[in-house]
N, C-alpha and C. Protein backbone atom coordinates (compact mmCIF):
# COMPACT_ATOMS: atom_id res chain seq x y z
N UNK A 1 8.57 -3.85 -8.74
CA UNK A 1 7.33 -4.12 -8.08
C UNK A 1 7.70 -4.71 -6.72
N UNK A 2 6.63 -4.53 -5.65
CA UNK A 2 5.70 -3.95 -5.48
C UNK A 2 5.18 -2.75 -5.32
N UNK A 3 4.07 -2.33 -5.99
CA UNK A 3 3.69 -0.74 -5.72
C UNK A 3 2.33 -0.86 -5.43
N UNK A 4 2.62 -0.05 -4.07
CA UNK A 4 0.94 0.32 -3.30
C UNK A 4 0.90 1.70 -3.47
N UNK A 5 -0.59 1.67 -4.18
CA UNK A 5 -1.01 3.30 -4.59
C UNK A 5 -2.15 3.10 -3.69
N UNK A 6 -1.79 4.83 -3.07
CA UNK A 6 -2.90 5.13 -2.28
C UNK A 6 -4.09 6.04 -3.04
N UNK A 7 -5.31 6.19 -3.01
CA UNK A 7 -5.94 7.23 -3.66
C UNK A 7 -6.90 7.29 -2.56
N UNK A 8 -7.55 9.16 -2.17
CA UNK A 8 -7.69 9.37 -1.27
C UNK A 8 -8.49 10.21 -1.22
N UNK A 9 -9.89 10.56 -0.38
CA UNK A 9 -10.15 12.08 -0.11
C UNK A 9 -9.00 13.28 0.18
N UNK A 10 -9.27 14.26 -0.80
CA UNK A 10 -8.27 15.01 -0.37
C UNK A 10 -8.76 16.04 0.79
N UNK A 11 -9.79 15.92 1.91
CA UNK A 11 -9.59 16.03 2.89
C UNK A 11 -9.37 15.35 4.27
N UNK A 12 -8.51 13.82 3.48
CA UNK A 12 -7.59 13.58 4.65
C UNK A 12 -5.86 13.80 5.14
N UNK A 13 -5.50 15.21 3.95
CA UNK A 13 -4.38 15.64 4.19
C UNK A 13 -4.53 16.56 5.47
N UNK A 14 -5.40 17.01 5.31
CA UNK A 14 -5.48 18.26 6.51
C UNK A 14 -5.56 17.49 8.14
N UNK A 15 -5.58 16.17 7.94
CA UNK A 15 -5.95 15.59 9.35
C UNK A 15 -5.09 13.72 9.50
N UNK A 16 -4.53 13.64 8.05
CA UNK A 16 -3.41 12.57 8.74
C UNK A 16 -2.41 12.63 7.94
N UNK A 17 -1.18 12.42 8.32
CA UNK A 17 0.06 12.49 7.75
C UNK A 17 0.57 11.51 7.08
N UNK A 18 -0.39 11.92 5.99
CA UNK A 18 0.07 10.77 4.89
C UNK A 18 1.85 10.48 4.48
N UNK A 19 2.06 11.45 4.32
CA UNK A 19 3.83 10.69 4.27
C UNK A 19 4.00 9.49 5.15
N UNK A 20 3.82 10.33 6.35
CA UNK A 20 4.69 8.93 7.42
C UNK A 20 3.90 7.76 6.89
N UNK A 21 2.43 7.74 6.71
CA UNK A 21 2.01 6.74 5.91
C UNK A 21 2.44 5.77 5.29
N UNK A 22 2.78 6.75 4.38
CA UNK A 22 3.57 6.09 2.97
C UNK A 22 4.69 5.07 3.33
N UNK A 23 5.62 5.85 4.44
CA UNK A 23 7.03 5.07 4.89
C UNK A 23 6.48 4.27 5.79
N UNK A 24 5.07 4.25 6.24
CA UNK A 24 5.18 3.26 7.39
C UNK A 24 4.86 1.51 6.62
N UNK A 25 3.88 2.17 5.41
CA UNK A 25 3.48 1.26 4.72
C UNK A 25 4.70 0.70 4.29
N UNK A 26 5.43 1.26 3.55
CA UNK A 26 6.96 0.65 3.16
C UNK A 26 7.91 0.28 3.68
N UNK A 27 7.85 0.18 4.97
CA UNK A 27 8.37 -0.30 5.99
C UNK A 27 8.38 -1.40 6.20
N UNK A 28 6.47 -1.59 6.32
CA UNK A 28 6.03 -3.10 6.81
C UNK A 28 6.14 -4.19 5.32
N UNK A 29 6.13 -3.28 4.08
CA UNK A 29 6.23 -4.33 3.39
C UNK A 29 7.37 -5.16 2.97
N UNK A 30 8.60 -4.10 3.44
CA UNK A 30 10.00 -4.73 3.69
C UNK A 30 10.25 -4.98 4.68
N UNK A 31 9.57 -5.38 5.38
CA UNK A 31 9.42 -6.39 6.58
C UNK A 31 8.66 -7.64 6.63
N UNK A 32 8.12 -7.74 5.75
CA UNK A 32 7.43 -9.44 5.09
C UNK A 32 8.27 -10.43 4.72
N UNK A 33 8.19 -11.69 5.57
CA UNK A 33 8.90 -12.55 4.85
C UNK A 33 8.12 -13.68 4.47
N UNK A 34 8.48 -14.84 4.31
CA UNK A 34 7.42 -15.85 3.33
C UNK A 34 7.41 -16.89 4.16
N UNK A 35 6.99 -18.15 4.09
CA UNK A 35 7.16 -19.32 4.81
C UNK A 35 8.47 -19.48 5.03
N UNK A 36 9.40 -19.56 3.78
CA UNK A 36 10.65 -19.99 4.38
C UNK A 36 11.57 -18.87 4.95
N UNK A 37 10.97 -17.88 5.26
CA UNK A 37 12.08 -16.42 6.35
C UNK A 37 12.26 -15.72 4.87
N UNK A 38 12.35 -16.20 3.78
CA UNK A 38 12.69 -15.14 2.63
C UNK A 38 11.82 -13.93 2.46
N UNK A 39 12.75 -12.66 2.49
CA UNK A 39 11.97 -11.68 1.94
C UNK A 39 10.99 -11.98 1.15
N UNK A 40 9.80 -10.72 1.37
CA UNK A 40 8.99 -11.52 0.04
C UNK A 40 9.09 -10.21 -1.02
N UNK A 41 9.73 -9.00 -0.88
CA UNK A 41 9.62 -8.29 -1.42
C UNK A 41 10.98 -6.96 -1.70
N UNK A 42 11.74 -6.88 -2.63
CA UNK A 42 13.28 -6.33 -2.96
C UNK A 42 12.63 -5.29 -2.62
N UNK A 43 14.10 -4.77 -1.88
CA UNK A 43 13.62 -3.12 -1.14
C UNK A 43 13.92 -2.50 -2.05
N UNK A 44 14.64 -1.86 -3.53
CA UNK A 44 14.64 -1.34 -4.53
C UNK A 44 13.77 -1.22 -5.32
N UNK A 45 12.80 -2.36 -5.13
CA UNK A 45 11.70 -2.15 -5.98
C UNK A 45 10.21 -1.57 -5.57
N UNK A 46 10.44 -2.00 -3.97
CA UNK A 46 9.00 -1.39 -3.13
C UNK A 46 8.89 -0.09 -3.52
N UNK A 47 7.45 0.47 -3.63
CA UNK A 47 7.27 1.69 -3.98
C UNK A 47 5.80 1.71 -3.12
N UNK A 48 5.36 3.48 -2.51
CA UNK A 48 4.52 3.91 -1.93
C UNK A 48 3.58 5.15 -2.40
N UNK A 49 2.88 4.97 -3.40
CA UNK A 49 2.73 6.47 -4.19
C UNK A 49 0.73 6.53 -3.41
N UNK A 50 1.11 8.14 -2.98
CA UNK A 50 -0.20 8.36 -2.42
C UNK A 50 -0.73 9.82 -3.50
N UNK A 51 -2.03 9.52 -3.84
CA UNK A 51 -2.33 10.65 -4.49
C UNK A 51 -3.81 11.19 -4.24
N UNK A 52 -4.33 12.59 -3.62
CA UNK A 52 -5.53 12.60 -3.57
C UNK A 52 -6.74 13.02 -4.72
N UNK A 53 -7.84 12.10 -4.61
CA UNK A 53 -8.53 12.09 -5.89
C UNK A 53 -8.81 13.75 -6.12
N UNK A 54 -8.96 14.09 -7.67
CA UNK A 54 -9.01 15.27 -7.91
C UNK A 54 -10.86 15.36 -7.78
N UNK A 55 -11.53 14.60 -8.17
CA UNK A 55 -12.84 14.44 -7.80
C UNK A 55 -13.40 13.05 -7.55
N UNK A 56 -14.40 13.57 -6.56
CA UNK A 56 -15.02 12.34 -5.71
C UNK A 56 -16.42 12.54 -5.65
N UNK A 57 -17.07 11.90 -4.99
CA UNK A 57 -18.39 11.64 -4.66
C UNK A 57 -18.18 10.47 -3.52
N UNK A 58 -18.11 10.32 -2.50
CA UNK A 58 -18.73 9.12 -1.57
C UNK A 58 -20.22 9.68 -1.00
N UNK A 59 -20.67 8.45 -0.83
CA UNK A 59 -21.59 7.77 0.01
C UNK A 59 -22.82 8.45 -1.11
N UNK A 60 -23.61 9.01 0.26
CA UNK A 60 -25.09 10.07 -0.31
C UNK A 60 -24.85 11.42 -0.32
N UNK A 61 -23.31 11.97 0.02
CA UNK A 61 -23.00 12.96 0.01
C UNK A 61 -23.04 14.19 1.14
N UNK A 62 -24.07 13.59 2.25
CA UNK A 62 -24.56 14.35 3.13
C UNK A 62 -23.91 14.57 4.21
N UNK A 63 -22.84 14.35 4.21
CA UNK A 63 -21.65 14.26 5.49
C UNK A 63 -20.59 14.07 4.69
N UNK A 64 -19.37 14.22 5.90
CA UNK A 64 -18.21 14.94 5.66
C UNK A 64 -17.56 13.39 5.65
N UNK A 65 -17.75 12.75 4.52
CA UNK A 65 -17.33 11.51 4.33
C UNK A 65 -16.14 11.35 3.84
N UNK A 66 -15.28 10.53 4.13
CA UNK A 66 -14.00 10.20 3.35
C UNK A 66 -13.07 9.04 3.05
N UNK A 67 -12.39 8.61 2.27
CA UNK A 67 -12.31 7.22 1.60
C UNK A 67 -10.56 6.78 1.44
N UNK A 68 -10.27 6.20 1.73
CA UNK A 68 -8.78 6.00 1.38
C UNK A 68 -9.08 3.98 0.99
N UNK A 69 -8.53 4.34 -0.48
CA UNK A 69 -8.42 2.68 -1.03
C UNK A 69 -6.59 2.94 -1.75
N UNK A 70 -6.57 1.70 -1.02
CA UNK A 70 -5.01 0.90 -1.01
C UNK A 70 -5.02 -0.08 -2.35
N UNK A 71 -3.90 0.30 -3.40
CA UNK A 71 -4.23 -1.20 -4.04
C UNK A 71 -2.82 -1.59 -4.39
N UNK A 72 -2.09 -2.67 -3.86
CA UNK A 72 -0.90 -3.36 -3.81
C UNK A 72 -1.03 -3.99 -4.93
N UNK A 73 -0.35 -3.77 -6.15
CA UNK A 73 0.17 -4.84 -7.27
C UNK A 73 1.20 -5.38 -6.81
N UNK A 74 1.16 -6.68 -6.90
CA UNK A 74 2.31 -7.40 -6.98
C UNK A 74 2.66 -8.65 -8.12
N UNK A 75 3.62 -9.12 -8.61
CA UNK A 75 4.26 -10.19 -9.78
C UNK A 75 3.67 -11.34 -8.93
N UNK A 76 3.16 -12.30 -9.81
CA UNK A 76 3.12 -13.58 -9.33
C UNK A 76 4.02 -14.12 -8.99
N UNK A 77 3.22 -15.57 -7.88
CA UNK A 77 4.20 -16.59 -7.64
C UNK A 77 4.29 -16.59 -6.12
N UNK A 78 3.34 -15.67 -5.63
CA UNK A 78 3.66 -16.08 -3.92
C UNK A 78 2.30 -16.60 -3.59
N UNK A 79 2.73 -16.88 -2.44
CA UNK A 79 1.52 -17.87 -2.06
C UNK A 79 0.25 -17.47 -1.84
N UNK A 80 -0.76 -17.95 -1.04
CA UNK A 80 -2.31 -17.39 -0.88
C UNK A 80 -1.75 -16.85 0.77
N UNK A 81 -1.16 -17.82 1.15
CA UNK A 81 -0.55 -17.79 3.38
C UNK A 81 0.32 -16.14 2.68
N UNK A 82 1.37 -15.95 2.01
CA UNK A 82 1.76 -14.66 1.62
C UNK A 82 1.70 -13.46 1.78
N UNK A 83 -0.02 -13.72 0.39
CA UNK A 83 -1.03 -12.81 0.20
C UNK A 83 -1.83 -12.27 1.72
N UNK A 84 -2.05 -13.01 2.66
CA UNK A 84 -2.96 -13.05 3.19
C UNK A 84 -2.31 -12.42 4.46
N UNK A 85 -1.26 -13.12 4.59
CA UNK A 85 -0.26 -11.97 6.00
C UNK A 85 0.27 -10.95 5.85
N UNK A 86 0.81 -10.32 4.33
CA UNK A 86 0.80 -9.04 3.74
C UNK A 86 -0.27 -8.38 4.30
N UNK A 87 -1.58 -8.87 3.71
CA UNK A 87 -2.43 -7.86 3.51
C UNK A 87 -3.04 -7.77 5.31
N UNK A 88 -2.98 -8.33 5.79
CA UNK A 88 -3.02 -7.76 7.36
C UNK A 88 -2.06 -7.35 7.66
N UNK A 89 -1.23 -7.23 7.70
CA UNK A 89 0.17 -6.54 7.95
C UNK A 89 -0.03 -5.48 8.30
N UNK A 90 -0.35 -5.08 6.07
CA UNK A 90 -0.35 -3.49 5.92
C UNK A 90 -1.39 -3.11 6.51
N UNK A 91 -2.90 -3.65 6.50
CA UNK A 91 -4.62 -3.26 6.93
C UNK A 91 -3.86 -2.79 8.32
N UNK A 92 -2.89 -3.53 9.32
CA UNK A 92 -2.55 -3.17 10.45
C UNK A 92 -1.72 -1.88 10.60
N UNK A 93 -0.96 -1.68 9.55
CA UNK A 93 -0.35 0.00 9.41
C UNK A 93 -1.38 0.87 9.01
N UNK A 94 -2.23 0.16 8.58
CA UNK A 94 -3.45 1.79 7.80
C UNK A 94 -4.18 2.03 8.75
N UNK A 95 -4.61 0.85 9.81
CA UNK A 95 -5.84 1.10 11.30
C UNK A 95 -4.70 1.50 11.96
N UNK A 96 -3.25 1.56 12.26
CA UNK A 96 -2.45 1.84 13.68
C UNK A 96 -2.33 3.75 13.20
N UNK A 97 -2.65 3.87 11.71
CA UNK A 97 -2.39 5.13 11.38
C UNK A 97 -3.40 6.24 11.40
N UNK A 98 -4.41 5.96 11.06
CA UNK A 98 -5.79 6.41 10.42
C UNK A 98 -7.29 5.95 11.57
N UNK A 99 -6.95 4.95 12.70
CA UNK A 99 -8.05 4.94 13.38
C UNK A 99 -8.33 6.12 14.11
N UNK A 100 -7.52 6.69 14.70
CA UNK A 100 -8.03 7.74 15.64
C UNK A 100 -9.38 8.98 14.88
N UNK A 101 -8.78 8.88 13.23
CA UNK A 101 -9.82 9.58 12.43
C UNK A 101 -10.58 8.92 12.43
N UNK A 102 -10.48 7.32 11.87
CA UNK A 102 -12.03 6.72 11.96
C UNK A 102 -13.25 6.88 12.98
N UNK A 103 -12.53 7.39 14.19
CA UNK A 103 -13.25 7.23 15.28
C UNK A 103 -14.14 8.58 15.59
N UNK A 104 -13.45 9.55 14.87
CA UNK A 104 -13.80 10.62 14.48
C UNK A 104 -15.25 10.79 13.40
N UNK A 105 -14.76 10.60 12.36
CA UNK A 105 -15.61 10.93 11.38
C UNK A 105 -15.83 9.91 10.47
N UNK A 106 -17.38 9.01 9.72
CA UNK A 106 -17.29 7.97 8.84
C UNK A 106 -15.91 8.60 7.99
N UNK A 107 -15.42 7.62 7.38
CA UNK A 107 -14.07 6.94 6.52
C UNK A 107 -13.67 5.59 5.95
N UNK A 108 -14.47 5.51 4.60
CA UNK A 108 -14.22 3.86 3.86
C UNK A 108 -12.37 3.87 3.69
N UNK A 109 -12.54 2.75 4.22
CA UNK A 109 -10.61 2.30 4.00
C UNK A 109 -10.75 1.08 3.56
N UNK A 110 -9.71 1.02 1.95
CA UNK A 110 -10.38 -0.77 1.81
C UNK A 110 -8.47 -0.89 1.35
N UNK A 111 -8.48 -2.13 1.16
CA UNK A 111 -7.13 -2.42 0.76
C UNK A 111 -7.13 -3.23 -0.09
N UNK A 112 -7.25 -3.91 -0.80
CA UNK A 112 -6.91 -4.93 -2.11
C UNK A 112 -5.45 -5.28 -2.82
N UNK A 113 -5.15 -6.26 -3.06
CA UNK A 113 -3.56 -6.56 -3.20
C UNK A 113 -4.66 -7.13 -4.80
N UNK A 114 -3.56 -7.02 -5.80
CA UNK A 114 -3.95 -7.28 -7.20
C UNK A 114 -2.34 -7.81 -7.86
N UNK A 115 -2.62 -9.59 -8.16
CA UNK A 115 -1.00 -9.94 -8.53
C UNK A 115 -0.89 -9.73 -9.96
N UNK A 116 -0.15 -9.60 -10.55
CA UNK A 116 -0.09 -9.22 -12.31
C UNK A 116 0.39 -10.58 -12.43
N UNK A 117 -0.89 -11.33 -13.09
CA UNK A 117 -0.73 -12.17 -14.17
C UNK A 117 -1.00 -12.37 -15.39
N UNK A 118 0.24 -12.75 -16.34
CA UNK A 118 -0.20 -13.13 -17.94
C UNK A 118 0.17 -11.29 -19.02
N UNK A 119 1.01 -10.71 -17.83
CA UNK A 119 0.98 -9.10 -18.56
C UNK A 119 1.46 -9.55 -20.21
N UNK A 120 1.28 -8.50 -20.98
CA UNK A 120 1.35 -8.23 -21.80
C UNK A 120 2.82 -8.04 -22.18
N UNK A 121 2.91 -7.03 -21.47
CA UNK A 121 4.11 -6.43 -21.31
C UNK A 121 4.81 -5.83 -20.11
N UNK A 122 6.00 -6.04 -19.79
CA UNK A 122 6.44 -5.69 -18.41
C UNK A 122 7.64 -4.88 -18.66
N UNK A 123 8.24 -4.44 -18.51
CA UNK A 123 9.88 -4.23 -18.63
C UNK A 123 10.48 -3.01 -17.45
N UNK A 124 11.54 -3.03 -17.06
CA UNK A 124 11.66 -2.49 -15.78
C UNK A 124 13.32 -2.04 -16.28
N UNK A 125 13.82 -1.19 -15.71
CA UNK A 125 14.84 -0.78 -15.90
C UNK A 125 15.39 0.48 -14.43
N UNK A 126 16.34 -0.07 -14.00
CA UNK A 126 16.36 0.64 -12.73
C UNK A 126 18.15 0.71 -12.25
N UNK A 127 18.32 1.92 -11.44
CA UNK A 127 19.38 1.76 -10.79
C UNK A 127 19.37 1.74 -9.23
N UNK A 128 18.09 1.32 -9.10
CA UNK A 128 17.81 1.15 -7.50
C UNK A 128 18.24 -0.23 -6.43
N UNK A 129 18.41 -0.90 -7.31
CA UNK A 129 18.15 -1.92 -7.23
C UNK A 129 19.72 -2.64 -6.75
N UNK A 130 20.95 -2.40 -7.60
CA UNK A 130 22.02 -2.23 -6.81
C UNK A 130 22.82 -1.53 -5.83
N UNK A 131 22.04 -0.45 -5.50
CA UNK A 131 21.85 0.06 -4.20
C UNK A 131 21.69 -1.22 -3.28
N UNK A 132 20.69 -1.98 -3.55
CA UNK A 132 20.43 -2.93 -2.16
C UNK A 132 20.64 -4.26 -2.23
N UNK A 133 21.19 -5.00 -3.33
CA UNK A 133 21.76 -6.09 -3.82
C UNK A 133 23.09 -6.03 -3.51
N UNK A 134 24.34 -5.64 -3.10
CA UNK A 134 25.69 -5.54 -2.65
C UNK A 134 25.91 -6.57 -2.05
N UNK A 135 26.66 -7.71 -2.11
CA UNK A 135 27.07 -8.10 -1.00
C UNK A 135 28.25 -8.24 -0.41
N UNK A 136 28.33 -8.81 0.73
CA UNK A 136 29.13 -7.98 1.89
C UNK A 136 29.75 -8.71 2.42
């Protein structure tokens, strides 16, 4: 963890390049650090999954409306100051990416960060992760 899933009109493939998206988003979130300069987030574990909804409905239907919602899970234990410069961060990669459409055509963009507390169950198993743990 962290994983930001995108879900999306799927007619905003035809008009923004969601990949670079994806990497730009994952970029900025391995570029967060915390009060004390510490990463706030292992680059082995960041993940960017964008998928467009197979069916939708926005608004009243009467226009060529379209929706992109962001939702960042992340593990507890970071702060609210954290939470709160993350989530402008990224809101600042999704408007530096996606305004020129906004300006274009209505488009709900919301973002929500959601921390997992009290899971049930977690378990993780990875070889990504010493990829970027080495030291040197």
């Amino acid at each position: 963890m962290p994983h930001l899933v995108l879900l999306y009109t799927p007619d905003l493939e035809a008009e923004a390049d969601l990949s670079a998206l994806c990497r730009a988003l994952a970029d900025t979130m391995l570029e967060q650090k915390d009060e004390t300069g510490q990463k706030v987030f292992p680059t082995g574990g960041t993940r960017v999954l964008a998928y467009p909804a197979a069916h939708c409905a926005v608004a009243d239907g009467q226009g060529q409306y379209g929706f992109l919602y962001a939702n960042l899970r992340i593990g507890a234990g970071r702060s609210p100051a954290v939470h709160q410069s993350v989530g402008q961060a990224l809101l600042g990669t999704l408007r530096s990416h996606l305004d020129a459409l906004l300006q274009k055509r209505p488009i709900g963009l919301t973002l929500q960060i959601d921390e997992s507390v009290g899971q049930a169950f977690d378990a993780k198993h990875s070889s990504l992760h010493s990829l970027f743990n080495k030291v040197t």
